[in-house]
Protein backbone atom coordinates (compact mmCIF):
# COMPACT_ATOMS: atom_id res chain seq x y z
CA UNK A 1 3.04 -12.78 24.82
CA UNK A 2 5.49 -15.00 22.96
CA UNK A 3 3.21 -16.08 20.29
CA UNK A 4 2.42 -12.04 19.87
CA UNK A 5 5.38 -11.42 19.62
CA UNK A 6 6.02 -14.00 16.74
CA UNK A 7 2.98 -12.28 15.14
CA UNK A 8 4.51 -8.89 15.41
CA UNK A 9 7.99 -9.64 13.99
CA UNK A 10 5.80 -11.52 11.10
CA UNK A 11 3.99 -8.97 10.21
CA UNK A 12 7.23 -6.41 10.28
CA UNK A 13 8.89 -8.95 7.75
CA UNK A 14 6.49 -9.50 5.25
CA UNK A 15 6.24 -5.28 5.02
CA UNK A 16 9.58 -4.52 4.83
CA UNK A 17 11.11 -7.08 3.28
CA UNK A 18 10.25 -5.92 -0.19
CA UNK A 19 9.91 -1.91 0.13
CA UNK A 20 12.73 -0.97 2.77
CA UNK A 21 13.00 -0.68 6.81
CA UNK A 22 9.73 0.37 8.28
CA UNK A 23 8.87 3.58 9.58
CA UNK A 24 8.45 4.06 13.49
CA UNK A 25 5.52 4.90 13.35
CA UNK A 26 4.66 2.03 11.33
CA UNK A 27 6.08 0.00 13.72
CA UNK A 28 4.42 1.11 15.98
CA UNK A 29 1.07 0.59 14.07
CA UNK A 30 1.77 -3.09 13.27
CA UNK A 31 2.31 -3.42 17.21
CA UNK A 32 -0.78 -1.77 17.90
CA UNK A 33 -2.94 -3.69 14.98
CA UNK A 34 -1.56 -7.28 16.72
CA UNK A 35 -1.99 -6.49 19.72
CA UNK A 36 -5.88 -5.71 19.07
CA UNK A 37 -6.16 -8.50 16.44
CA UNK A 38 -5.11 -11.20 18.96
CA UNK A 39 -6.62 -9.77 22.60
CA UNK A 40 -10.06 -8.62 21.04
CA UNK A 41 -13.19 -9.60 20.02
CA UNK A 42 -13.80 -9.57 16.00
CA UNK A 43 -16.35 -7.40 15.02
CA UNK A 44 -17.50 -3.98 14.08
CA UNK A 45 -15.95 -2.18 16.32
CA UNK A 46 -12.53 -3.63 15.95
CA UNK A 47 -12.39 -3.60 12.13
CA UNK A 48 -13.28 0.62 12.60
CA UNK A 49 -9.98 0.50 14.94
CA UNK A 50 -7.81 -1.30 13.19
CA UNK A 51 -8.99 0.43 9.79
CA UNK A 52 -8.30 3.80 11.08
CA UNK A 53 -4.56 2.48 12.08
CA UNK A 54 -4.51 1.35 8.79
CA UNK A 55 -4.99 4.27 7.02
CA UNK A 56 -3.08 6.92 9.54
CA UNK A 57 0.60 7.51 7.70
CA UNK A 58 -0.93 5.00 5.04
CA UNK A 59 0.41 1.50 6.45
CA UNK A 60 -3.30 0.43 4.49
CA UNK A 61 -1.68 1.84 1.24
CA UNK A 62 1.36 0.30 1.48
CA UNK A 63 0.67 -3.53 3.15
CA UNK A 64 -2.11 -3.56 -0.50
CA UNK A 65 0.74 -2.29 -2.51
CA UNK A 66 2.53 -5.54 -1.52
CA UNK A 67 -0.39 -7.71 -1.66
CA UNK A 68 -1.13 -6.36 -5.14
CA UNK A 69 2.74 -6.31 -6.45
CA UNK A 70 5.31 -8.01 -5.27
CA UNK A 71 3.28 -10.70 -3.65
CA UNK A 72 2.17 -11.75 -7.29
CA UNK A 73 5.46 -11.32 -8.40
CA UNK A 74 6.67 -13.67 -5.59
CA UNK A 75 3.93 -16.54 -6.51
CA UNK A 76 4.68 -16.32 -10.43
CA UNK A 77 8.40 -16.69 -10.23
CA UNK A 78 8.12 -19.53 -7.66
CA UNK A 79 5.97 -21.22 -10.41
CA UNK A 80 7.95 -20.36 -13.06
CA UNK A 81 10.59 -23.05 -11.18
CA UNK A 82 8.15 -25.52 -10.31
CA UNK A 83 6.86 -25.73 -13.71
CA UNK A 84 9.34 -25.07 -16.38
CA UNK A 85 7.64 -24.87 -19.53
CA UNK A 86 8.09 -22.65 -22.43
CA UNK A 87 4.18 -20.92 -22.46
CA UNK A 88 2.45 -23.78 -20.49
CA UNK A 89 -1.46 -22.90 -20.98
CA UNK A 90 -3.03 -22.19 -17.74
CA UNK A 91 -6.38 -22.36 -15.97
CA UNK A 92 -5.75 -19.71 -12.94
CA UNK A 93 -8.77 -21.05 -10.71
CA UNK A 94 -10.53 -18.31 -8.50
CA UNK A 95 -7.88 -15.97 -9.66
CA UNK A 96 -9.50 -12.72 -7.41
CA UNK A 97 -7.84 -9.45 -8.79
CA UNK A 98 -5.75 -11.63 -11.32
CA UNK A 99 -2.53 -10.11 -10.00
CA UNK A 100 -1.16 -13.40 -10.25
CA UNK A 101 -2.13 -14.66 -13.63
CA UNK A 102 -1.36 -10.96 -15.11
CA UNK A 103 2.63 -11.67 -13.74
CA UNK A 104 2.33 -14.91 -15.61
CA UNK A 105 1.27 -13.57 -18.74
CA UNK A 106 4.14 -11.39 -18.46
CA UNK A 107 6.26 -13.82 -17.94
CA UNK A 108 5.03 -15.66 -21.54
CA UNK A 109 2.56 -18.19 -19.51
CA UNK A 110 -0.92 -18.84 -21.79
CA UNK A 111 -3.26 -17.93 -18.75
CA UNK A 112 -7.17 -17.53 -19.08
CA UNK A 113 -8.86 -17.24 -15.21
CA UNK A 114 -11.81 -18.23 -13.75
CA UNK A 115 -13.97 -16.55 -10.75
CA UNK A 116 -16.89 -15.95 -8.67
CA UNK A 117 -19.62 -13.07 -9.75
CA UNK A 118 -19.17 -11.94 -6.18
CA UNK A 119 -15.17 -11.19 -6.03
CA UNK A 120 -13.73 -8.38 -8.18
CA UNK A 121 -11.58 -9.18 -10.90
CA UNK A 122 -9.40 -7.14 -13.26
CA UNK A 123 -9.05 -8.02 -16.76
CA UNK A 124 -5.43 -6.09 -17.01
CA UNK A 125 -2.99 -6.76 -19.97
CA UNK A 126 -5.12 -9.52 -22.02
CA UNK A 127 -6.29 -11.57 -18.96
CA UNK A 128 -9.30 -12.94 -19.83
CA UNK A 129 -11.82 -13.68 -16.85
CA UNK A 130 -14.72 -16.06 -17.32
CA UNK A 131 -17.25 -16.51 -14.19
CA UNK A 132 -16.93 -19.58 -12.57
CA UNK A 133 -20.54 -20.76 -12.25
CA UNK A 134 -21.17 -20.34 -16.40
CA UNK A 135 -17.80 -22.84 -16.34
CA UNK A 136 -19.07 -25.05 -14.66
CA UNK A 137 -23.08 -25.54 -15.65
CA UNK A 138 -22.06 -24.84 -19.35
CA UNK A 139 -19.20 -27.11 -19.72
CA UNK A 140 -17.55 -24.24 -21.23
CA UNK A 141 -14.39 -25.97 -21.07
CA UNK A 142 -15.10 -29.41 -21.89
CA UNK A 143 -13.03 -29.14 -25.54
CA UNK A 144 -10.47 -27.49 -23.85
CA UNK A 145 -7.13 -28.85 -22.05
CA UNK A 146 -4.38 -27.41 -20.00
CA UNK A 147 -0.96 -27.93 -18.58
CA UNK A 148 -1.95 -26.56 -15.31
CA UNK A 149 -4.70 -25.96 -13.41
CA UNK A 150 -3.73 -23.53 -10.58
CA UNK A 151 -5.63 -22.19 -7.60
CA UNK A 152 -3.43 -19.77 -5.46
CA UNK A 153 -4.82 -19.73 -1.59
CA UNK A 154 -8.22 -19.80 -2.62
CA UNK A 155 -9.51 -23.41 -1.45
CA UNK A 156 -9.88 -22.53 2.00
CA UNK A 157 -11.89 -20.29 1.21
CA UNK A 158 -14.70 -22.78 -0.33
CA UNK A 159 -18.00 -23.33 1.46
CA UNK A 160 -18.69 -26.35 -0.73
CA UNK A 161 -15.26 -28.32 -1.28
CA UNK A 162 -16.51 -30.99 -2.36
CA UNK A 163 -18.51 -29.12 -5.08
CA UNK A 164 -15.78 -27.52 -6.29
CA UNK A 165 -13.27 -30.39 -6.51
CA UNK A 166 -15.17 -32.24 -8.65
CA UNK A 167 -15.74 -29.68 -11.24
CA UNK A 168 -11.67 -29.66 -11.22
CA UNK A 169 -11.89 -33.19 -12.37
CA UNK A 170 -14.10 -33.13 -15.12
CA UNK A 171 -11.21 -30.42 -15.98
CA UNK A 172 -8.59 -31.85 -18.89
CA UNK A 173 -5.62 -31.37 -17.44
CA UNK A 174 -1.77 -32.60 -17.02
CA UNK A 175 -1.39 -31.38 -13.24
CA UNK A 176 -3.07 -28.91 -10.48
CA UNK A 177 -0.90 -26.59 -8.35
CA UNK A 178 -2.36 -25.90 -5.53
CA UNK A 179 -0.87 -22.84 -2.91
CA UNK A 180 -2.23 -23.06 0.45
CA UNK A 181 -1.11 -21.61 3.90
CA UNK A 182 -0.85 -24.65 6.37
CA UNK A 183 -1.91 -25.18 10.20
CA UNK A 184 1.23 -25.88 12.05
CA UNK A 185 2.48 -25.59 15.87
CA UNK A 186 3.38 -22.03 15.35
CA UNK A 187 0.38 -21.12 13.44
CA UNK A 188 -2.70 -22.19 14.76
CA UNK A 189 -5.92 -22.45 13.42
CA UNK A 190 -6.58 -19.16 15.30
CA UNK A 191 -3.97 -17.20 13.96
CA UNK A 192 -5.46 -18.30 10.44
CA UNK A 193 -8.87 -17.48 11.27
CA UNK A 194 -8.33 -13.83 12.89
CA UNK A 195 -5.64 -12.90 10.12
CA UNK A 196 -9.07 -14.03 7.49
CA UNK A 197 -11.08 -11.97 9.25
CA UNK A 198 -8.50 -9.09 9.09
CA UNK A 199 -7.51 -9.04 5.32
CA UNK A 200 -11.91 -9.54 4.81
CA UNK A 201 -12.66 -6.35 7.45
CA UNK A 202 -9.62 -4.32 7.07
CA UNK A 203 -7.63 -4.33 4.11
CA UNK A 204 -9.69 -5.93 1.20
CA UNK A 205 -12.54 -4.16 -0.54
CA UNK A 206 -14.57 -7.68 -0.52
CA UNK A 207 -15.20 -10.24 1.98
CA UNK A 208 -14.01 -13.98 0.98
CA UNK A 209 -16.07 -16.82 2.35
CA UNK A 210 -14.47 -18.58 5.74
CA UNK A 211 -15.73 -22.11 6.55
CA UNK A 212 -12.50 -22.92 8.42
CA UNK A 213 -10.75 -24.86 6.63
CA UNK A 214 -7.03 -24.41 8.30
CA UNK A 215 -5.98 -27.72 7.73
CA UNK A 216 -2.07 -29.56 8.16
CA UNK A 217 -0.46 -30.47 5.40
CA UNK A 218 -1.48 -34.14 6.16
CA UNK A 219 -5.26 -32.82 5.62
CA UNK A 220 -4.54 -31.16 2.56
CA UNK A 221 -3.20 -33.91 1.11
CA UNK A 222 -6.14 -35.95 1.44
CA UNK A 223 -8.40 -33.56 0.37
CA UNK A 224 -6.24 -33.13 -3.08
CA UNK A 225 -6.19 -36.65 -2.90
CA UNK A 226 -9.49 -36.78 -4.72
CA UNK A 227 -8.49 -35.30 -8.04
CA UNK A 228 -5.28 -37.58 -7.99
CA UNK A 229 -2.15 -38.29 -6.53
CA UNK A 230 -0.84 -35.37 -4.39
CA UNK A 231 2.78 -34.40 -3.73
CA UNK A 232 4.18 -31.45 -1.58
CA UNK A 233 6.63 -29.70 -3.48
CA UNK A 234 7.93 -26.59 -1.19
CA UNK A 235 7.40 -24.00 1.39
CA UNK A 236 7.87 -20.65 0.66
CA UNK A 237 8.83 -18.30 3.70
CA UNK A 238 9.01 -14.97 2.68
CA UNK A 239 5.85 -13.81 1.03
CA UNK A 240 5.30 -9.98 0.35
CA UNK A 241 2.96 -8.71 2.68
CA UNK A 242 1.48 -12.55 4.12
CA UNK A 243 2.90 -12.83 7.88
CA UNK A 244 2.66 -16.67 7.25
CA UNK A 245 4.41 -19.51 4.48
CA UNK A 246 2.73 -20.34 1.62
CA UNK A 247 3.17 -24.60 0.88
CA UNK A 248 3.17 -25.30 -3.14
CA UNK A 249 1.33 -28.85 -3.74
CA UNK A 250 0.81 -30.47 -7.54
CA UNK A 251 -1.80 -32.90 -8.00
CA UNK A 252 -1.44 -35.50 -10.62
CA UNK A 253 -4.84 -36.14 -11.89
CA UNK A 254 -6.60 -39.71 -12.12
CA UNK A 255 -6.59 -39.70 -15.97
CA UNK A 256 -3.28 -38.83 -16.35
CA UNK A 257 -1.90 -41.90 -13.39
CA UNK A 258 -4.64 -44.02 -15.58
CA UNK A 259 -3.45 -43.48 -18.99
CA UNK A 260 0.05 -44.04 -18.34
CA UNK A 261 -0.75 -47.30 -16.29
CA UNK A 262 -2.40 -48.22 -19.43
């Protein structure tokens, strides 16, 4: 009941935070949507429940509203600190709607993004989207080099890891941010998996791949490990609409480490 609890009070913050005190009725909802979240099993039946919560007094509406808005807006100004350079070009990795490289164009970031066929995109603004899978059989960016290579909560997501790491290093680039949400004592790999399996069933109009990879920071680090020398830089607590921190990691590739040795 305590950990429930936790989840509740999570959820409530990263809703009203942003947008104003919550409704009670929405409160109510969010208690309602935890409480079948954590004590049920996930499948049909439970994403028609908790979708029909979602859209009664449009808690659905506004929980996407966040997602879409100020959660971008939160991501982009955190890397507008970690990385501040006057129009750094950018490779925004598995971008998804490209709410996140379309705040960093508007913040005066050079951002082109790169995703799957199967994901929706939006090519808002001047956001140019390439698909992922030309990228990387074509070489399409073999002349090309970037400041940053960023992928925003995306590589736990990845069937093949391995796959997809080493296509970032044939990458030229001067660093790779990398935003993850992290397994810790308070949230277990089950809270990770059934919140997945939420934002998939309930809230998004796509399904993202799950293969389970809710790793510690420890783990993450090793994985980033092979494009180059890792370093966590922060974790973020308060993230529009996400009842869990995102942890900000750059990556200092191999060729970079190697020229300056030499």
């Amino acid at each position: 009941m305590t950990q429930l609890n936790s989840v509740i009070r999570s959820i409530e913050l990263a809703l009203c935070q942003y947008e104003g005190s919550l409704q009670p009725a929405e409160q109510v909802a969010i208690q309602r949507i935890a409480e079948i979240l954590f004590t049920s099993q996930l499948n049909e039946d439970t994403a028609a429940i908790l979708s029909t919560i979602l859209e009664t007094g449009g808690l659905g509406r506004r929980w996407n509203r966040i997602l879409d808005c100020q959660r971008a807006t939160r991501i982009a100004d955190q890397l507008c600190q970690i990385i501040p350079l006057n129009s750094p070009k950018v490779l925004d990795l598995f971008s998804g709607t490209g709410t996140v490289g379309t705040a960093l164009l508007e913040r005066g970031w050079d951002v082109v993004a790169v995703e799957k066929k199967m994901f929706p995109h939006s090519e808002a603004g001047s956001l140019q989207c390439f698909d992922y899978e030309y990228c990387r059989d074509s070489n399409f960016f073999s002349e090309s080099e970037f400041d940053v290579v960023l992928i925003v909560t995306s590589l736990h997501h990845e069937p093949d890891l391995d796959e997809v790491l080493g296509w970032i290093t044939q990458l030229k680039t001067k660093r790779i941010v990398v935003v993850e949400n992290l397994r810790c004592e308070s949230i277990t790999a089950n809270i990770h998996c059934r919140f997945d399996w939420f934002f998939n069933h309930c809230l998004n109009d796509f399904h993202a791949p799950c293969p389970g990879w809710y790793w510690t920071q420890g783990q993450w680090e090793a994985c980033l490990s092979t494009l180059g020398s890792p370093n966590w830089l922060l974790r973020d607590e308060a993230i529009p609409g996400i009842p869990f921190p995102y942890d900000y990691f750059m990556v200092i590739p191999k060729h970079i480490l190697e020229s300056n040795i030499l």
